[in-house]
Protein backbone atom coordinates (compact mmCIF):
# COMPACT_ATOMS: atom_id res chain seq x y z
CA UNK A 1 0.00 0.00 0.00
CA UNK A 2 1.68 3.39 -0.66
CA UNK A 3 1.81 6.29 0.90
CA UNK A 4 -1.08 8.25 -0.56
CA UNK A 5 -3.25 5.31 0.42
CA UNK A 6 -2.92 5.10 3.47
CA UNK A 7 -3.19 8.93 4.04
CA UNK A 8 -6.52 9.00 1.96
CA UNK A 9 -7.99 5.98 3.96
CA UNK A 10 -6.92 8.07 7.17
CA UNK A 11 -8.37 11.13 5.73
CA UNK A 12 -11.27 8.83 5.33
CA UNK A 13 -11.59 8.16 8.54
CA UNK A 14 -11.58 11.38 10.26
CA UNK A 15 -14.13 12.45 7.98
CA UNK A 16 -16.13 9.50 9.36
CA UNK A 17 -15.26 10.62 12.82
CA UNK A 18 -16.30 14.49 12.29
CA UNK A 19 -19.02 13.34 10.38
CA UNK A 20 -20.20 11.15 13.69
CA UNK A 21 -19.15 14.35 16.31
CA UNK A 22 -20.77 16.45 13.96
CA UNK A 23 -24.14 14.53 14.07
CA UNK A 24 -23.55 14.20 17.80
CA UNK A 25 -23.50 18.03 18.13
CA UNK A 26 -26.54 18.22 16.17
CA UNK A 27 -28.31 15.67 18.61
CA UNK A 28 -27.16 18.30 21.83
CA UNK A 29 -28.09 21.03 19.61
CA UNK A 30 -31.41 19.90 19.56
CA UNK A 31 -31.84 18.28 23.27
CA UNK A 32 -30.42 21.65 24.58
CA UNK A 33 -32.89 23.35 22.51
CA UNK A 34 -35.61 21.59 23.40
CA UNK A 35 -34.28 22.27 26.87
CA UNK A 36 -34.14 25.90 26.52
CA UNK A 37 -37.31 25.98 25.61
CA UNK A 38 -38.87 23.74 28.35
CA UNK A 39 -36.41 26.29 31.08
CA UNK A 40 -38.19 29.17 29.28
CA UNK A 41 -41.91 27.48 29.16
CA UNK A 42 -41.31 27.22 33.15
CA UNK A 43 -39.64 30.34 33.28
CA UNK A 44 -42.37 32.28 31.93
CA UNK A 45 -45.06 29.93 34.29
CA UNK A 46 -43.20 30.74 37.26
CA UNK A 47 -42.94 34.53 36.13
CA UNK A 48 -46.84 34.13 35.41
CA UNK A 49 -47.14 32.94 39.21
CA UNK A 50 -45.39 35.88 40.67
CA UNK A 51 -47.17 38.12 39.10
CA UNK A 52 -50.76 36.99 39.94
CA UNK A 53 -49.76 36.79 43.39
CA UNK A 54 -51.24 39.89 44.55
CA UNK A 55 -48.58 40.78 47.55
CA UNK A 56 -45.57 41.95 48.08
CA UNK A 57 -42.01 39.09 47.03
CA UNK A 58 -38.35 39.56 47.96
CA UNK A 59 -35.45 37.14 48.33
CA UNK A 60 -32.57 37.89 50.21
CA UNK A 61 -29.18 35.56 51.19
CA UNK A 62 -28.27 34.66 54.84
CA UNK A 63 -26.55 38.52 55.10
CA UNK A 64 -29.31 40.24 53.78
CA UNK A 65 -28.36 41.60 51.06
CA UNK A 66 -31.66 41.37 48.35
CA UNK A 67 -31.48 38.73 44.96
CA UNK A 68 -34.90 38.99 44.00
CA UNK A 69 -37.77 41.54 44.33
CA UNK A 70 -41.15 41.44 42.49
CA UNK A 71 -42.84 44.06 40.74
CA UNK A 72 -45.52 44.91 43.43
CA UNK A 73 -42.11 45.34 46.27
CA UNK A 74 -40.13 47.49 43.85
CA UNK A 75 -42.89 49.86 43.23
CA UNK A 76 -43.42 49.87 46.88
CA UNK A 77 -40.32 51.00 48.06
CA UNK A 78 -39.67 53.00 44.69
CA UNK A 79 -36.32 51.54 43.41
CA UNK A 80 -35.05 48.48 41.95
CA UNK A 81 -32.58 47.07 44.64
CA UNK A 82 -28.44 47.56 43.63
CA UNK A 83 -25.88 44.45 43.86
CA UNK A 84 -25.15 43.73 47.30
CA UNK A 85 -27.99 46.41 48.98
CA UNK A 86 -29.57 45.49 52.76
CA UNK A 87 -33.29 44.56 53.12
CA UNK A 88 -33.27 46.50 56.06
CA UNK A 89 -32.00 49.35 54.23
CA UNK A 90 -34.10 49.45 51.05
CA UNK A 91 -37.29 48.28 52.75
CA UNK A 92 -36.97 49.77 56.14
CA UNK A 93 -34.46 52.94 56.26
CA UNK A 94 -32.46 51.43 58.67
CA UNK A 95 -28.70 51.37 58.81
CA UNK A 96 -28.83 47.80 61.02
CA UNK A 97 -30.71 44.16 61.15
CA UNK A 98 -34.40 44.94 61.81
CA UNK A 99 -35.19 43.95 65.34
CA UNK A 100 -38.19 41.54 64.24
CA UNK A 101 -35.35 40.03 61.85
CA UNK A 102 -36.75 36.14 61.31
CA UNK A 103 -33.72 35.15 59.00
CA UNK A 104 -31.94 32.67 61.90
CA UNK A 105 -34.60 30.67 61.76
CA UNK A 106 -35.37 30.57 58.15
CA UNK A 107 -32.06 29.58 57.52
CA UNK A 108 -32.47 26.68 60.30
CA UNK A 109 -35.13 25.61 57.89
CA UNK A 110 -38.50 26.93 59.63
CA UNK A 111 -41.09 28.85 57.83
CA UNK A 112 -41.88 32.08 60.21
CA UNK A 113 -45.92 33.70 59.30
CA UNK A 114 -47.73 36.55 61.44
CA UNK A 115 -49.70 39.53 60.90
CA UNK A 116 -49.00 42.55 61.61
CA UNK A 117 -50.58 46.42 61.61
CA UNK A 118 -48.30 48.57 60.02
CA UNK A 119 -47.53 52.10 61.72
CA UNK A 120 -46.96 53.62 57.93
CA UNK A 121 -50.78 53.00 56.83
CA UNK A 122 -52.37 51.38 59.49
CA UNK A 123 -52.93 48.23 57.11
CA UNK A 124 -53.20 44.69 58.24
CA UNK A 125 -50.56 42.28 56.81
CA UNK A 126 -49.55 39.03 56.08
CA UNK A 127 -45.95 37.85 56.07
CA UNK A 128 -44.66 34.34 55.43
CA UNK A 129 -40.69 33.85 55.48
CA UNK A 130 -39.57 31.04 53.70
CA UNK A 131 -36.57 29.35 53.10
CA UNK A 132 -35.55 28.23 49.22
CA UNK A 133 -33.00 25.47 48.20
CA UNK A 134 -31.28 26.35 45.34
CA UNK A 135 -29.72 23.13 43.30
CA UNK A 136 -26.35 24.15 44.40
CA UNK A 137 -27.17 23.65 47.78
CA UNK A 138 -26.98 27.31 48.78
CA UNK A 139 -30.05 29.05 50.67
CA UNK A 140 -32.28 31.96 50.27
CA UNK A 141 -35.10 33.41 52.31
CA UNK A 142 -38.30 34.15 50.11
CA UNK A 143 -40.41 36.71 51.95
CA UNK A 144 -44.07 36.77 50.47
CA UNK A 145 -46.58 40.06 52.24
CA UNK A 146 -50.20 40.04 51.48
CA UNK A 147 -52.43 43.08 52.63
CA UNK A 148 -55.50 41.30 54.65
CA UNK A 149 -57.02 44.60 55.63
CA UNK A 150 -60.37 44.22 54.14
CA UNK A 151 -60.19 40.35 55.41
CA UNK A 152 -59.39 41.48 58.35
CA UNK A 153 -61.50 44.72 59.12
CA UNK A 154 -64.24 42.14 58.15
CA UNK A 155 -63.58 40.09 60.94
CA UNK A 156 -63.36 42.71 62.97
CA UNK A 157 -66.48 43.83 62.13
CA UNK A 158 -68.28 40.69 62.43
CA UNK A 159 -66.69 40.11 66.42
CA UNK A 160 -67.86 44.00 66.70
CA UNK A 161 -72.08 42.56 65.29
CA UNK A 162 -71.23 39.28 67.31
CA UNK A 163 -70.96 41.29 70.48
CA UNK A 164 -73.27 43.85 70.09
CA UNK A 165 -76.14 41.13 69.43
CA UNK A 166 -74.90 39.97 72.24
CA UNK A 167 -75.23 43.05 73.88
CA UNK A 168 -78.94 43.21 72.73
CA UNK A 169 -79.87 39.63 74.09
CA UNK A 170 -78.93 40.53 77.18
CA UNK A 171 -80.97 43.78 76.67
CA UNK A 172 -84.14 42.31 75.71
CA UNK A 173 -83.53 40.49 79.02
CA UNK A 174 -83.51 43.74 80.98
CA UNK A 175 -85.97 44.81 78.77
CA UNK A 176 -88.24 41.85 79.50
CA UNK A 177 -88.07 42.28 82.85
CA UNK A 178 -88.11 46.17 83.08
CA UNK A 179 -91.49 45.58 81.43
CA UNK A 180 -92.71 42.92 84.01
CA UNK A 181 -91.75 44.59 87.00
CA UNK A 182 -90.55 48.12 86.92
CA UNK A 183 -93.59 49.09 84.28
CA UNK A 184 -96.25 46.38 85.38
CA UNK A 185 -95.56 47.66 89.79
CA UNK A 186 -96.90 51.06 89.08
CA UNK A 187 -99.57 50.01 86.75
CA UNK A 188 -100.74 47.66 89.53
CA UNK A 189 -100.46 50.29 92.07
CA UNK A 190 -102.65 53.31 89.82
CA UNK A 191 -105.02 50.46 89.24
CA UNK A 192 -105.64 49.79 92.97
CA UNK A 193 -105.49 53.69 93.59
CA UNK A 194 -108.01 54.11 91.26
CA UNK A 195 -110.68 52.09 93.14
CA UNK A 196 -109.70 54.07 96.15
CA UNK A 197 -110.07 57.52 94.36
CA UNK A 198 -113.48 56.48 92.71
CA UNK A 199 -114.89 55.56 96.44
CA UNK A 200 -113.86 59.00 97.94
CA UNK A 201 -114.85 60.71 95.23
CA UNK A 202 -118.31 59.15 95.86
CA UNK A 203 -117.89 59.69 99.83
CA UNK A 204 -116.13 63.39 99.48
CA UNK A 205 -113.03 62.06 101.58
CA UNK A 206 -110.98 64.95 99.86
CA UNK A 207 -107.73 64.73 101.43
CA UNK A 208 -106.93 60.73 100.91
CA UNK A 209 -108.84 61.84 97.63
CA UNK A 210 -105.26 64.19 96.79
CA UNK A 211 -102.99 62.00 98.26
CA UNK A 212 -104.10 59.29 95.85
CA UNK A 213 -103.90 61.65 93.01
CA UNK A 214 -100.91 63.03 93.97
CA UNK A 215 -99.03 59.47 93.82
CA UNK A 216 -100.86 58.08 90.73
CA UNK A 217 -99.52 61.41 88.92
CA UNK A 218 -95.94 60.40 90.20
CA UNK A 219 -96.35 56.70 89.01
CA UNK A 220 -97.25 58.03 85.33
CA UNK A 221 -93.84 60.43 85.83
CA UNK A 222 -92.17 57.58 86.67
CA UNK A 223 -93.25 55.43 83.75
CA UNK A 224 -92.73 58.08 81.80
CA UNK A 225 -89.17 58.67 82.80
CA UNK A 226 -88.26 55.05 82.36
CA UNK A 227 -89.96 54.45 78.97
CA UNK A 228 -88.48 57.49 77.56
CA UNK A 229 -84.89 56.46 79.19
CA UNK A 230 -85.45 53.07 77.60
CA UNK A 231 -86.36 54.24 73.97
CA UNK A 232 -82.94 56.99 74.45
CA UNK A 233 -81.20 53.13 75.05
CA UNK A 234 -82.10 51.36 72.35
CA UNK A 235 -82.01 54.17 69.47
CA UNK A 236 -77.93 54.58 70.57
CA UNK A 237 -77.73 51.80 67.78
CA UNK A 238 -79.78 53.63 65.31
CA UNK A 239 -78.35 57.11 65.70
CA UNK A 240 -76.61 58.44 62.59
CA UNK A 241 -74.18 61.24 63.17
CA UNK A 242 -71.50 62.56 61.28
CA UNK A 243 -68.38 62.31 61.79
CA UNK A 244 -65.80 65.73 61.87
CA UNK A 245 -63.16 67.20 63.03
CA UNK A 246 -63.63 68.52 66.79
CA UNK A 247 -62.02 70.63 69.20
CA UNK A 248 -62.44 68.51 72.51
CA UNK A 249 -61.88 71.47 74.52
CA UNK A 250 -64.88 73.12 72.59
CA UNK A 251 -67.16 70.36 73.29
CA UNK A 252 -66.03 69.97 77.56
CA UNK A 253 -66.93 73.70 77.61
CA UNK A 254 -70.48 73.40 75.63
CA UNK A 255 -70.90 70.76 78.67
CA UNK A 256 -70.14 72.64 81.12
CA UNK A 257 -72.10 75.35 79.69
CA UNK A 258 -75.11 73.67 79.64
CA UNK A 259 -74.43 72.38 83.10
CA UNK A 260 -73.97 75.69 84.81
CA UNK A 261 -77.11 75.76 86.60
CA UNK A 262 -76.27 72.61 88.19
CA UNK A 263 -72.92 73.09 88.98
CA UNK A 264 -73.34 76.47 90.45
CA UNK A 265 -76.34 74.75 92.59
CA UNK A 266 -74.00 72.27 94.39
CA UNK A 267 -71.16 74.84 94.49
CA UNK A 268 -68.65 72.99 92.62
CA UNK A 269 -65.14 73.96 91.03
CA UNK A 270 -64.53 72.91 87.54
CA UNK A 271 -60.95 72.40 85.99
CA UNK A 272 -60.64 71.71 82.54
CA UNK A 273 -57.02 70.79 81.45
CA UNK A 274 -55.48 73.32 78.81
CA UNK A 275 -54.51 72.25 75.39
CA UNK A 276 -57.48 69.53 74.79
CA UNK A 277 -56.46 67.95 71.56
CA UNK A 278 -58.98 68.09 68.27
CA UNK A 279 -60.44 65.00 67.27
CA UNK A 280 -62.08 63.50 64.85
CA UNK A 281 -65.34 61.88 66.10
CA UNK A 282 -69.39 62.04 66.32
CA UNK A 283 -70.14 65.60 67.69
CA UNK A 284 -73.51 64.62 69.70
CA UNK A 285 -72.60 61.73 70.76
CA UNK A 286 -69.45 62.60 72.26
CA UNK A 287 -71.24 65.99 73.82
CA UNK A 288 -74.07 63.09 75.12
CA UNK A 289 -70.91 61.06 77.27
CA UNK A 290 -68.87 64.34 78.66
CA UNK A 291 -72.83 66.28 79.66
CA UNK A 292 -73.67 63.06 81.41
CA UNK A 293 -70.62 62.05 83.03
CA UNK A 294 -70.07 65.80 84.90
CA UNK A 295 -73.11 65.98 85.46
CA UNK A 296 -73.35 62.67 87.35
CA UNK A 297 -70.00 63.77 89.02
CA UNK A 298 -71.65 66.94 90.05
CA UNK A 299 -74.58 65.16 91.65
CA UNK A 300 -72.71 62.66 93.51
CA UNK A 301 -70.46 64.87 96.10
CA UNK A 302 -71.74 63.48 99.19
CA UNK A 303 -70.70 65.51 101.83
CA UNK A 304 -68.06 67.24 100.24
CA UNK A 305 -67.49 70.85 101.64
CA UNK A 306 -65.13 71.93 98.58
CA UNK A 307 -66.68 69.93 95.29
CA UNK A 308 -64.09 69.69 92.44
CA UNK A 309 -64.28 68.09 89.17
CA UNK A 310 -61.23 67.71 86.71
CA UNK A 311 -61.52 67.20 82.51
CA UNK A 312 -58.54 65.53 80.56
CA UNK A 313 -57.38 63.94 78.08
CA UNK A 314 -54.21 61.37 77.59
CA UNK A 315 -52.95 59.26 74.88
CA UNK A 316 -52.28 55.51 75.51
CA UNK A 317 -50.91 53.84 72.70
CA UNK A 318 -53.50 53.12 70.10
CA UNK A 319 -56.00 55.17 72.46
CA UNK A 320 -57.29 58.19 73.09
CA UNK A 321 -58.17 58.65 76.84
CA UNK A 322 -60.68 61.22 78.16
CA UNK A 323 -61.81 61.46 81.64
CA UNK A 324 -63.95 62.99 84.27
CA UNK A 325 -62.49 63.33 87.79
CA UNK A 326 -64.34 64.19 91.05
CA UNK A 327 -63.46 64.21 95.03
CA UNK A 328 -67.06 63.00 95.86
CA UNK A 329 -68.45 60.07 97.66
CA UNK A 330 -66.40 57.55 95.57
CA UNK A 331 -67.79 53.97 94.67
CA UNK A 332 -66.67 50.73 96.25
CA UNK A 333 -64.34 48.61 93.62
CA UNK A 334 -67.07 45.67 94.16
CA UNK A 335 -69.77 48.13 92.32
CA UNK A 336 -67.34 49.95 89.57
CA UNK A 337 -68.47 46.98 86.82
CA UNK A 338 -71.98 46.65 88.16
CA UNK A 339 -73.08 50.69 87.68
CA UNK A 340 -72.92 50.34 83.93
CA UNK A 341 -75.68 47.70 83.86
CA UNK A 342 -78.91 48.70 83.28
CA UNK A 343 -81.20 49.48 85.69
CA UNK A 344 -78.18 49.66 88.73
CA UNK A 345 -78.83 52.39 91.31
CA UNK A 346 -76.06 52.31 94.50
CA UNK A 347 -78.67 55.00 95.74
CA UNK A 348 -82.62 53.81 95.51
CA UNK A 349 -83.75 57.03 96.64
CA UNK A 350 -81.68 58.93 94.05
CA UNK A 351 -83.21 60.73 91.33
CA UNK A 352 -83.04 58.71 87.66
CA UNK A 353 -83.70 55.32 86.22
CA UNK A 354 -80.89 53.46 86.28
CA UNK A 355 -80.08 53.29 82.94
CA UNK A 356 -78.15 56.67 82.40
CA UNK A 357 -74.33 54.73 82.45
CA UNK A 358 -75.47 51.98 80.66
CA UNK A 359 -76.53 54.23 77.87
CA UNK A 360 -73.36 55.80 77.85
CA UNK A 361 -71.54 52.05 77.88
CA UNK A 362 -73.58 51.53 74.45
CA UNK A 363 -72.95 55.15 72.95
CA UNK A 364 -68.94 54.75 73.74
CA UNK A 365 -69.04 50.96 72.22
CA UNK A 366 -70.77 51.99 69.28
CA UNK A 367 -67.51 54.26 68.67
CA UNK A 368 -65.46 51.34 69.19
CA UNK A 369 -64.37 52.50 73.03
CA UNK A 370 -64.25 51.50 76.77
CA UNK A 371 -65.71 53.18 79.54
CA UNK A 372 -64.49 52.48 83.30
CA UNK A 373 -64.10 53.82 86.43
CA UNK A 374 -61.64 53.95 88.92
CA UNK A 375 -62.12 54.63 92.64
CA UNK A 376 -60.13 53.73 95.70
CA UNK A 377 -63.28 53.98 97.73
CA UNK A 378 -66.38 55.45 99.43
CA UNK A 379 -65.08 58.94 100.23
CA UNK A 380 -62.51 58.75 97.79
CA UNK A 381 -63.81 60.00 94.68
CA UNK A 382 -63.86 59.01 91.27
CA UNK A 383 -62.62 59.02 87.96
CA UNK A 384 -64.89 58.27 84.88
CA UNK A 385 -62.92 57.11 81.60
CA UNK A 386 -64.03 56.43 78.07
CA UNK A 387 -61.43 55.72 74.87
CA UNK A 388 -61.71 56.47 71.47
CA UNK A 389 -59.55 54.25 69.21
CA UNK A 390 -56.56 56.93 67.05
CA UNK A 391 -57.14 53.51 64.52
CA UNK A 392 -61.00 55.22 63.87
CA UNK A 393 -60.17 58.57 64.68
CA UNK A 394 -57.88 60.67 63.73
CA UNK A 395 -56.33 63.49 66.79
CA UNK A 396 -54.52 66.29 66.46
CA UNK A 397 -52.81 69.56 68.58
């Protein structure tokens, strides 16, 4: 064989080969096509996925420094996040680890969810903290924030209706048994009168004649009284008043105002604290607690020689607190719970129905409040507080 030969039959064969590497590269060609496409296809799912999610998506590594943030999160904070940048930083402000910082345990393995009320907008949220395993073996936490206010003012809302037909049960209770006692006694009594006023009419036995009259006309006062207190009770639900912006020291004054009569009768000393913040709340409503509370504070001295009664204000937290402060006859910590049911009276002989604190308990809970009182004691005085939530109300000055 010569020379040439054998070089074209190894020419030959290399063709062969290249021909076979060739036809191999054309087979990867296509499986790594074919693979690129799937890796798109899934790509463009899981980019589908994000972006119905409708929260709030970022992924940061073990030292917090942001991989990944959604659409939704960078329109939030207002920037697309640089290589290497803090979560705390872009999402917070803060120049250290946030203080609520879950990543420890994420990277441990644990998935961390709460909700929370942010202070920026007052929305409810919910935050899941994930961890994700990338193929490599390396971590990432995956932080995923969905805004559950309306879920969550709905449920709210529905404890809020839960309690106040609660509320009413137990009213139609009272109610029930206003109607067969504290109606149906006087009744009973005018009825029996009656027979006695019809037989000295007939016998001219004038003067047990107006005694008889005389009562039966304070029975129907009486009645009166307690069916118009009751019907003031159970239109607090129905009563539609708007809300505005008020200055609280505006409204204690109009109180007071209106109280003068009284106040100058029993000789007391009103303070009203200086500075009473505006507010944002139900104008008759609120001017139906503070009349009501001084003036019940005004009545209830005892045997006070120098009556005083103090108005403030003072904010706790998520609250607004507004009180009414006296140095009168006080009330025994065993009765502070029991004057705001209906129908209490510490004092039987005391003028009123009963029902004057527990109409106040329903007007401050229909604002979404508490009303107390705090005494150390007969002879001690009291203090009379209500809330209004800064969540529903907005306060100012």
């Amino acid at each position: 064989m010569s020379f040439v030969d054998t070089s074209l039959e190894s020419l030959n064969w290399q063709i062969a080969f290249m021909r076979q590497e060739l036809d191999h590269l054309r087979t990867m060609q296509k499986e790594l096509r074919s693979q690129a496409r799937v890796c798109f296809e899934n790509s463009a799912k899981l980019e589908a996925i994000i972006r119905a999610f409708d929260g709030f998506i970022y992924v940061c590594s073990a030292n917090h420094e942001i991989e990944y943030m959604n659409d939704r999160m960078i329109k939030s904070v207002g920037q697309k996040p640089t290589s290497g940048e803090k979560c705390f930083k872009i999402l917070h402000g803060l120049d250290h680890v946030c203080d609520w910082c879950v990543n420890e345990r994420v990277f441990k393995g644990e998935t961390v969810s709460w909700e929370i009320r942010s202070p920026k907008d007052n929305h409810y949220y919910h935050i899941v903290n994930t961890p994700i395993y990338y193929p490599d073996g390396s971590m990432a936490k995956m932080a995923m924030i969905r805004d559950i206010t309306d879920q969550k003012v709905g449920e709210i809302e529905r404890e809020r209706l839960i309690t106040q037909l609660e509320t009413r049960n137990s009213d139609l209770e009272v109610l029930s048994y206003a109607i067969s006692h504290d109606l149906r006694s006087p009744i009973i009594t005018i009825k029996g009168l009656l027979k006695w006023i019809e037989r000295d009419t007939k016998s001219g036995n004038l003067e047990r004649l107006n005694k008889s009259v005389t009562t039966v006309v304070h029975l129907a006062a009486r009645m009166e009284e307690l069916v118009s207190d009751m019907l003031k009770l159970f239109r607090i639900a129905t009563i539609k008043d708007e809300r505005s912006e008020l200055s609280l020291q505006d409204i204690v004054c109009e109180a007071v105002e209106l109280l003068a009569g009284k106040i100058a009768q029993n000789n007391v000393s009103v303070t009203i604290q200086d500075n009473l913040p505006n507010i944002f709340a139900c104008r008759n409503k609120l001017l139906t607690i503070m009349q009501n509370l001084i003036e019940n504070a005004s009545k209830y001295m005892g045997q006070q020689t120098d009556p005083k009664i103090e108005i403030g204000s003072a904010r706790d937290g998520d609250e607004l607190i507004i009180f009414v402060q006296d140095n009168g006859m006080g009330i025994e910590p065993r009765n502070q719970e029991k004057i705001f049911r209906l129908f209490v009276k510490l004092d039987e002989k005391s003028d009123g129905t009963g029902i004057g604190l527990a109409m106040l308990k329903r007007i401050v809970e229909s604002e979404n409040g508490r009303i107390w009182v705090e005494s150390e004691g007969l002879g001690h005085g009291s203090r009379f507080c209500f809330t209004l939530p800064l969540g529903d109300t907005s306060i100012t000055g």
